[in-house]
N, C-alpha and C. Protein backbone atom coordinates (compact mmCIF):
# COMPACT_ATOMS: atom_id res chain seq x y z
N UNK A 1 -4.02 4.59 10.78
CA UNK A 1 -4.23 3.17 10.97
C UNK A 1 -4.55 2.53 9.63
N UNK A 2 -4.94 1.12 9.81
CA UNK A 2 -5.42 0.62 8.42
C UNK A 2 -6.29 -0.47 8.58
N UNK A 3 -6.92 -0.60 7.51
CA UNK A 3 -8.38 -1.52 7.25
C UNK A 3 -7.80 -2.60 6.36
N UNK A 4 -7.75 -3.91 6.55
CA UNK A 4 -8.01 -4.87 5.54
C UNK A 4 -9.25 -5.16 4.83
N UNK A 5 -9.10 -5.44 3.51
CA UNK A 5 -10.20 -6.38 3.19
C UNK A 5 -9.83 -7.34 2.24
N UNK A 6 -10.08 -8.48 1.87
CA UNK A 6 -9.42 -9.72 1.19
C UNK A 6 -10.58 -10.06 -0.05
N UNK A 7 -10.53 -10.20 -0.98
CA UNK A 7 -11.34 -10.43 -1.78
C UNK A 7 -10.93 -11.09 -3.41
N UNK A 8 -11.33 -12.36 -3.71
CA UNK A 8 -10.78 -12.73 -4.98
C UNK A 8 -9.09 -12.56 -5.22
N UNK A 9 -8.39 -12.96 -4.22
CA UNK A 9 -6.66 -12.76 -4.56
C UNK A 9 -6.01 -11.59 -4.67
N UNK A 10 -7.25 -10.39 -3.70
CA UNK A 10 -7.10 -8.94 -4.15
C UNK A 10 -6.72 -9.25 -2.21
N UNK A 11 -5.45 -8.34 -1.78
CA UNK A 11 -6.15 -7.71 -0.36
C UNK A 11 -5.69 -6.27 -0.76
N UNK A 12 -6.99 -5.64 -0.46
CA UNK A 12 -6.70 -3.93 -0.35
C UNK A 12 -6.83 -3.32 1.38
N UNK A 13 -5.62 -2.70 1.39
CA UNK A 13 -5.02 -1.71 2.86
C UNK A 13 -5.63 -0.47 2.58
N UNK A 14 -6.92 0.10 2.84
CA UNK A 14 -7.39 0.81 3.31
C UNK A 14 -6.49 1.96 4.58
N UNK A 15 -5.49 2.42 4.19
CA UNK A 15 -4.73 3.38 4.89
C UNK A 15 -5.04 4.80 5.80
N UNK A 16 -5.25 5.25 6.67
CA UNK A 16 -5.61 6.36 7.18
C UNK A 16 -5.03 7.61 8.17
N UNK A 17 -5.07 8.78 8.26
CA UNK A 17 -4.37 9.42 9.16
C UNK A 17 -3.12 9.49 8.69
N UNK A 18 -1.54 9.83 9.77
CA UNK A 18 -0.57 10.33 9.64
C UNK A 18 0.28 8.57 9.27
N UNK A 19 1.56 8.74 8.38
CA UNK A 19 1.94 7.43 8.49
C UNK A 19 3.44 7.76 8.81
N UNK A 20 3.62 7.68 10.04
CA UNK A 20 4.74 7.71 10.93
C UNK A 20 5.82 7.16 11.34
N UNK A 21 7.06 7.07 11.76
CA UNK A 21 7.38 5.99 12.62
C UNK A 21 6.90 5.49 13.91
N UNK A 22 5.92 6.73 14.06
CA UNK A 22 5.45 5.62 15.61
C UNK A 22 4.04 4.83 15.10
N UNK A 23 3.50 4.97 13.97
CA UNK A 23 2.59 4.27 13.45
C UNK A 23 2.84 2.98 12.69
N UNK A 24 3.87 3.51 11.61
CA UNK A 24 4.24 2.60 10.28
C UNK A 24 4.21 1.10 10.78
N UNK A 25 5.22 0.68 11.97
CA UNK A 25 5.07 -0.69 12.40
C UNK A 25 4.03 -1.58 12.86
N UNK A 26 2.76 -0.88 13.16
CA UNK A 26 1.56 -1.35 13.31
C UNK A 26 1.03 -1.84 12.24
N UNK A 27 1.00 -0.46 11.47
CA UNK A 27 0.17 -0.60 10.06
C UNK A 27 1.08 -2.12 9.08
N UNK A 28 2.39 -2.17 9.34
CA UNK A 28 3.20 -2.97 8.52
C UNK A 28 2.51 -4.69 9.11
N UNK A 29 2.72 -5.13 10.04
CA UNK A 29 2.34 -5.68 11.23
C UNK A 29 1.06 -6.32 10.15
N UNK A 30 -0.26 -5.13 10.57
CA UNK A 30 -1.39 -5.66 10.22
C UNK A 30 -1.43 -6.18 8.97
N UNK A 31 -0.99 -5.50 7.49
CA UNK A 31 -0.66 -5.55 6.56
C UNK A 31 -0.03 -6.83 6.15
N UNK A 32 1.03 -6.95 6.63
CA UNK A 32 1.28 -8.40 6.59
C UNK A 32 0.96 -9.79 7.09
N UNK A 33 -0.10 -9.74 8.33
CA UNK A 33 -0.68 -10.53 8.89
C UNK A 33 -1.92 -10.68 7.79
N UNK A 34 -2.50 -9.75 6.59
CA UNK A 34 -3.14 -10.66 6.08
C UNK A 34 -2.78 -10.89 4.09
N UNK A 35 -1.45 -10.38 4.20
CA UNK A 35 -0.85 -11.19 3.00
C UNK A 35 -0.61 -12.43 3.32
N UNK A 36 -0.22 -13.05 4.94
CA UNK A 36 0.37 -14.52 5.06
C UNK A 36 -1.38 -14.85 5.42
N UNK A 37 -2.15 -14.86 5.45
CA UNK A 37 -3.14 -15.79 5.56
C UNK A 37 -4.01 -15.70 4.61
N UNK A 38 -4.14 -14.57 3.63
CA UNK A 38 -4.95 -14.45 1.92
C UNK A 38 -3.96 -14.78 0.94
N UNK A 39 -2.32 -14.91 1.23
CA UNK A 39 -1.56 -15.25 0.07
C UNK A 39 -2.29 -14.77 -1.52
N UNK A 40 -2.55 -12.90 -1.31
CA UNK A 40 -2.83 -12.36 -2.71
C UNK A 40 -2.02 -12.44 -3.62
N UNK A 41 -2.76 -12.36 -4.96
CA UNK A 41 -2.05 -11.89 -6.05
C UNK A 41 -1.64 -10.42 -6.25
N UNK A 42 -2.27 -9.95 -5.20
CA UNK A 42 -2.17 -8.49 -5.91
C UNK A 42 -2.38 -7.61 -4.36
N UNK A 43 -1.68 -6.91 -4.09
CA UNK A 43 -1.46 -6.16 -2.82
C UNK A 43 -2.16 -4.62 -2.90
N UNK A 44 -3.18 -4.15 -2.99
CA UNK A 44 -3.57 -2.74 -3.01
C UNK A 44 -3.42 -1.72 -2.11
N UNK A 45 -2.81 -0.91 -1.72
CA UNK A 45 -2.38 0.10 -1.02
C UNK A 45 -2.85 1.50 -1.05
N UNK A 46 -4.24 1.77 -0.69
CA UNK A 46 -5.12 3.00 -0.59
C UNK A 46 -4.91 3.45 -0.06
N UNK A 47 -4.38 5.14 -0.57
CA UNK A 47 -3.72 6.25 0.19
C UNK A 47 -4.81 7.12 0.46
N UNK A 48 -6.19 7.08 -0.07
CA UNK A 48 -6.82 8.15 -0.23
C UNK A 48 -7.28 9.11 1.03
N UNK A 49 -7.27 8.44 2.18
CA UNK A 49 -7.59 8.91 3.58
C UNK A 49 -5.93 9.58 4.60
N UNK A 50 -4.74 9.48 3.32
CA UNK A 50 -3.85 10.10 4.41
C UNK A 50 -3.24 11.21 4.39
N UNK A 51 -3.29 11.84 5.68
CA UNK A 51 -3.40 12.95 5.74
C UNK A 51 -1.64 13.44 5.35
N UNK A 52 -0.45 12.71 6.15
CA UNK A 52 1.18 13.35 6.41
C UNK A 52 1.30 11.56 6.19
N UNK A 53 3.04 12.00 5.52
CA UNK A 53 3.65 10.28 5.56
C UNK A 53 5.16 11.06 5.61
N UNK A 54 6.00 10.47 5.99
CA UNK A 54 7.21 10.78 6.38
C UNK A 54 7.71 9.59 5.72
N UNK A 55 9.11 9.37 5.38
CA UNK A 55 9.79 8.52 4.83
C UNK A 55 9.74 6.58 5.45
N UNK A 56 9.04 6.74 6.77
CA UNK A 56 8.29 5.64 7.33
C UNK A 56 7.45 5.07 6.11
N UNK A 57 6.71 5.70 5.70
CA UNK A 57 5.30 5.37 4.05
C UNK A 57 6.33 4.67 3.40
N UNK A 58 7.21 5.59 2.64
CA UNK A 58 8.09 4.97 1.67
C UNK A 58 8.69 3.70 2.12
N UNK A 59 9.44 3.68 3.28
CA UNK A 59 9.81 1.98 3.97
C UNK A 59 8.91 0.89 4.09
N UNK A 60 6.72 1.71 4.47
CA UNK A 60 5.90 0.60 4.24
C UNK A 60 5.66 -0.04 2.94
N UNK A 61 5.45 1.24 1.74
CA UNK A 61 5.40 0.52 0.68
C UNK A 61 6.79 -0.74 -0.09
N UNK A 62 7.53 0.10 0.35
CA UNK A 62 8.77 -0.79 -0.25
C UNK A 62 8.89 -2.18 0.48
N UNK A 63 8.93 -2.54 1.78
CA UNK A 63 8.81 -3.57 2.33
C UNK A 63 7.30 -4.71 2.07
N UNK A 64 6.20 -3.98 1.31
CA UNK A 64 5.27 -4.48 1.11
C UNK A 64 5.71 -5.10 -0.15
N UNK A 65 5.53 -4.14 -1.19
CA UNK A 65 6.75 -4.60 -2.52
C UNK A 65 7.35 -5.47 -2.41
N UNK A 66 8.27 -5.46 -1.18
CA UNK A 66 9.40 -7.12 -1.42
C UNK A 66 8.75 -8.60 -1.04
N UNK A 67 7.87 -7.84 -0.31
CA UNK A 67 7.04 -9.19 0.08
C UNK A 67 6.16 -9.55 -0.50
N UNK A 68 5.39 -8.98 -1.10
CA UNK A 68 4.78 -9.36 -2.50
C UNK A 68 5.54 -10.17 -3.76
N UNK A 69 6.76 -9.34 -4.11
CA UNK A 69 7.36 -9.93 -5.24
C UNK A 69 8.01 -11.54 -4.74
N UNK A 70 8.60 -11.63 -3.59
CA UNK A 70 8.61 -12.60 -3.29
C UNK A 70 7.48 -14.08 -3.10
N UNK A 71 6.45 -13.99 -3.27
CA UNK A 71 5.06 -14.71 -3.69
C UNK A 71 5.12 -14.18 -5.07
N UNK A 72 5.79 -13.65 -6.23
CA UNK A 72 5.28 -13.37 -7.35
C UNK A 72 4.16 -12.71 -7.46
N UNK A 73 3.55 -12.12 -6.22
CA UNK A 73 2.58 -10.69 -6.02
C UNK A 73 2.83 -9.44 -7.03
N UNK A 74 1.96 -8.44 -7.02
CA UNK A 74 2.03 -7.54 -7.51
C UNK A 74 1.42 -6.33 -6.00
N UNK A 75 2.33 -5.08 -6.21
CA UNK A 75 1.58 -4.13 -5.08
C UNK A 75 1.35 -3.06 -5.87
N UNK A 76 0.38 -2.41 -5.64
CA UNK A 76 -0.44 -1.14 -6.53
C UNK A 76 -0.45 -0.05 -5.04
N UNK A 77 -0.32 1.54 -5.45
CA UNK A 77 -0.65 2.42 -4.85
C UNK A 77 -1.80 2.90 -4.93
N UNK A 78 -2.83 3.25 -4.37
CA UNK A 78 -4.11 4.04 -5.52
C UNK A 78 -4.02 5.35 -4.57
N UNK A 79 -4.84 6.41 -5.36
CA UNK A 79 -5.42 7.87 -4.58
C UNK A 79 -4.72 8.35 -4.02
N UNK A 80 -3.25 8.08 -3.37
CA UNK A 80 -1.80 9.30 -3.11
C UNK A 80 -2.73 11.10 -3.39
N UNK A 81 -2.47 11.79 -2.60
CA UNK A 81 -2.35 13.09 -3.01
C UNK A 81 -1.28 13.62 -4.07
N UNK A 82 -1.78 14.65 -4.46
CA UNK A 82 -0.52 14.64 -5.40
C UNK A 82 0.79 15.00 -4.57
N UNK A 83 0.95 15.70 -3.38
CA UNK A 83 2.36 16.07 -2.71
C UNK A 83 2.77 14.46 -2.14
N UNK A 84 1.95 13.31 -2.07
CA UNK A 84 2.59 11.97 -1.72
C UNK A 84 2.69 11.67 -2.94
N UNK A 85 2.02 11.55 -3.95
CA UNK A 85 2.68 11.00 -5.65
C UNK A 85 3.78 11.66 -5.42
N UNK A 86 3.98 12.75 -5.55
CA UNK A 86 5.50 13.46 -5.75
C UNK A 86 6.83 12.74 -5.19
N UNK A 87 6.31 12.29 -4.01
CA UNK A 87 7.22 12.37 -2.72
C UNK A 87 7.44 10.90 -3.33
N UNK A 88 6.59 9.97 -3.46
CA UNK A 88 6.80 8.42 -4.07
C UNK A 88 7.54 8.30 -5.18
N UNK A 89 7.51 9.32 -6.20
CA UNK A 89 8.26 9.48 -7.49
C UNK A 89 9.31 9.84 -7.28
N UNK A 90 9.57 10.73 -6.07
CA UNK A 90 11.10 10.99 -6.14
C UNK A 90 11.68 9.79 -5.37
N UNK A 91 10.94 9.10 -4.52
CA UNK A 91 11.78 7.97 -3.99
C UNK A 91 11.71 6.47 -4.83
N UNK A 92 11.39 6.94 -6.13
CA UNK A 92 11.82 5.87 -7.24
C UNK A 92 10.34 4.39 -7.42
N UNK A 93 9.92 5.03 -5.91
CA UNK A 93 8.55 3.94 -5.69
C UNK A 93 7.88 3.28 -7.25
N UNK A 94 7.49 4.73 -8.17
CA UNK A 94 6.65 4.62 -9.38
C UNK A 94 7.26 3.71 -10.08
N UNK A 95 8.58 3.62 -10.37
CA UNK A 95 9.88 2.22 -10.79
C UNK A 95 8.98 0.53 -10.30
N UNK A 96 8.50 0.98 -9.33
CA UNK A 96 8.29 -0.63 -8.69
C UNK A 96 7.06 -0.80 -8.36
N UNK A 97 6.00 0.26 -8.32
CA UNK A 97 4.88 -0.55 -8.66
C UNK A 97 4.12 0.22 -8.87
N UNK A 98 2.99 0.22 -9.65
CA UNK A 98 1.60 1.17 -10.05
C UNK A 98 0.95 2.40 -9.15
N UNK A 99 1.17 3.55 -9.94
CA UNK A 99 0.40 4.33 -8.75
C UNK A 99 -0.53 4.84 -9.41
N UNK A 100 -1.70 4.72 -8.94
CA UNK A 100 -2.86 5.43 -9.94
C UNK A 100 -3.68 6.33 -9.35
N UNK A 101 -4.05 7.23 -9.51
CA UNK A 101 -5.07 8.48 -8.75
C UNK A 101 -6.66 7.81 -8.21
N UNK A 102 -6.82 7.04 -8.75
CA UNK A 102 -8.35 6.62 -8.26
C UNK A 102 -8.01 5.33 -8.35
N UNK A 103 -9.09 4.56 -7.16
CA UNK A 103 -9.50 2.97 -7.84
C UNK A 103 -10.43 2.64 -8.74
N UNK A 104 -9.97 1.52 -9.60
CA UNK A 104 -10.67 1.33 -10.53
C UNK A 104 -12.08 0.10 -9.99
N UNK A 105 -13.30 0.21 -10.88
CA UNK A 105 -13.93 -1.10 -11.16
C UNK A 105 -12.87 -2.56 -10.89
N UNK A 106 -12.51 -2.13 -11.77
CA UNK A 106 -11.69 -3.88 -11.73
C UNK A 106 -11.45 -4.42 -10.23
N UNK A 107 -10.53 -3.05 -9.40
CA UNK A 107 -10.17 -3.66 -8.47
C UNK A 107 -11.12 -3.64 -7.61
N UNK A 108 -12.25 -3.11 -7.66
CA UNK A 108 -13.41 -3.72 -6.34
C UNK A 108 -14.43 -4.79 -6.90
N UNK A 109 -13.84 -5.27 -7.70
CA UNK A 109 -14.32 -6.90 -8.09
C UNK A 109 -13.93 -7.78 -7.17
């Protein structure tokens, strides 16, 4: 499932559990219900709580991506395991937006 939180033009997706196709559309759903009402600058996408992602993940992040860039947004990955970094790098994800192993200070400003 997933957690919003909205803060300073930041919303960070608090991500959790398996990210599925019988999940992904929920999580997408929620996810975007609060880019259209925080209109962020900056889309954060916290992997650190998931456990399995199937090529469903890769379709959430990428569809988050377009909808971001379309507002001139930015979307960040943080905390991926390394077998989901992998799996994001081979699907070109790292090309299109930040993936970083931890969150930083900055972003819980």
């Amino acid at each position: 499932m997933v957690r919003c939180e909205a803060s300073n033009e930041v919303v960070t997706a608090y991500l959790c559990g398996e990210i599925d196709h019988h999940i992904a559309p929920k999580i997408r759903e929620d996810i975007d219900a609060n880019i259209q009402s925080y209109r962020p600058k900056l889309l954060i996408l916290d992997f650190s709580d998931v456990s399995f992602m199937d090529s469903s993940g890769i379709g959430l992040i990428m569809g988050r991506y377009r909808k971001m860039s379309l507002s001139k947004g930015k979307t960040e990955v943080v905390c991926p395991c390394a077998r989901m970094q992998k799996i994001m790098q081979m699907a070109g994800i790292d090309r299109l937006v930040e993936i970083r192993k931890e969150q930083t200070d900055e972003v819980n400003k």
